[in-house]
Protein backbone atom coordinates (compact mmCIF):
# COMPACT_ATOMS: atom_id res chain seq x y z
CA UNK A 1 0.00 0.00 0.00
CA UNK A 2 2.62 2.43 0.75
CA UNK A 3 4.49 1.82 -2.88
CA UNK A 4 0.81 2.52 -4.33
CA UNK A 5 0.33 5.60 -2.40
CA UNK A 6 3.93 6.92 -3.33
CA UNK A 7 3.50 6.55 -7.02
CA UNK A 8 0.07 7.79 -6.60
CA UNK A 9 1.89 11.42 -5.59
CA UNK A 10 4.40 11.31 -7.73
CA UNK A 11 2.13 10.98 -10.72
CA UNK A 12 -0.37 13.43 -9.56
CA UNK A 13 3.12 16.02 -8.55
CA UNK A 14 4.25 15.37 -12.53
CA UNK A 15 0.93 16.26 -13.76
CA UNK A 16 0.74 19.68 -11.69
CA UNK A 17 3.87 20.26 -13.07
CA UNK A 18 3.37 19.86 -16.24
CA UNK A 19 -0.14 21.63 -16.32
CA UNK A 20 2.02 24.56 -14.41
CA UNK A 21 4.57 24.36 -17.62
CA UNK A 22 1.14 24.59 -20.15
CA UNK A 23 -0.49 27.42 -18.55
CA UNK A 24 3.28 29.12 -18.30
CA UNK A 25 3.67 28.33 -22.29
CA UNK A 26 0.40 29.55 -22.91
CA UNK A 27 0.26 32.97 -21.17
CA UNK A 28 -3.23 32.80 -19.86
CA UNK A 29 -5.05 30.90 -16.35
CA UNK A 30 -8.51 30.03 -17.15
CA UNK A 31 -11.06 28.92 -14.19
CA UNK A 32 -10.30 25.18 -15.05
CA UNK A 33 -6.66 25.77 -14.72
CA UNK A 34 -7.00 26.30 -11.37
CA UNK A 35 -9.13 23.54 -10.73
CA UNK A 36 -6.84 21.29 -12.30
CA UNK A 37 -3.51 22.58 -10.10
CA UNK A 38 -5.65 22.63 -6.67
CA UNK A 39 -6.69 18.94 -7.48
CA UNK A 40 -3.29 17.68 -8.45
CA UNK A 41 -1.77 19.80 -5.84
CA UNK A 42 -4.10 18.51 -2.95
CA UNK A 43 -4.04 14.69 -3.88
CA UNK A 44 -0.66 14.83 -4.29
CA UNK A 45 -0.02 16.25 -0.77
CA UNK A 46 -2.43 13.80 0.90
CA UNK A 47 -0.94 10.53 -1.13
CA UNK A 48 2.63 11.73 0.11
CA UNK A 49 1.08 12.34 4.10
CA UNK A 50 -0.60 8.89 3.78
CA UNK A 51 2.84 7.36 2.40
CA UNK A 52 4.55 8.87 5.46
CA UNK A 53 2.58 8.31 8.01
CA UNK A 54 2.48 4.42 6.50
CA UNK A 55 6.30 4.52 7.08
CA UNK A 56 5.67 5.03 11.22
C-alpha cells in the first residue's frame, strides 16, 4: 500500500507540473486551470502524508 500511495503522488506532482509548464507556455489561467492545479496539488499532498505516516 505504501508503494501505491507513493507513485500515486508522484504521478499526480508530474501532472501539476506539467499543467504549471502549459499554462506558463500559454500565457493565460482560465477557471479550469486552477481547478486542475488545486486537485493535483491537494491529492498529491495527501498521497505523500498517507505514504509517510504508513512509514511510522
Amino acid at each position: 500500500m505504501k508503494a501505491y500511495l507513493l507513485v500515486t503522488g508522484l504521478l499526480f506532482a508530474l501532472i501539476f507540473a506539467a499543467h504549471v509548464w502549459e499554462v506558463v507556455d500559454r500565457q493565460r489561467v482560465f477557471a479550469s486551470d486552477i481547478l486542475v492545479l488545486g486537485v493535483c496539488a491537494g491529492l498529491s499532498v495527501w498521497a505523500w502524508r498517507l505514504g509517510r505516516n504508513r512509514a511510522s
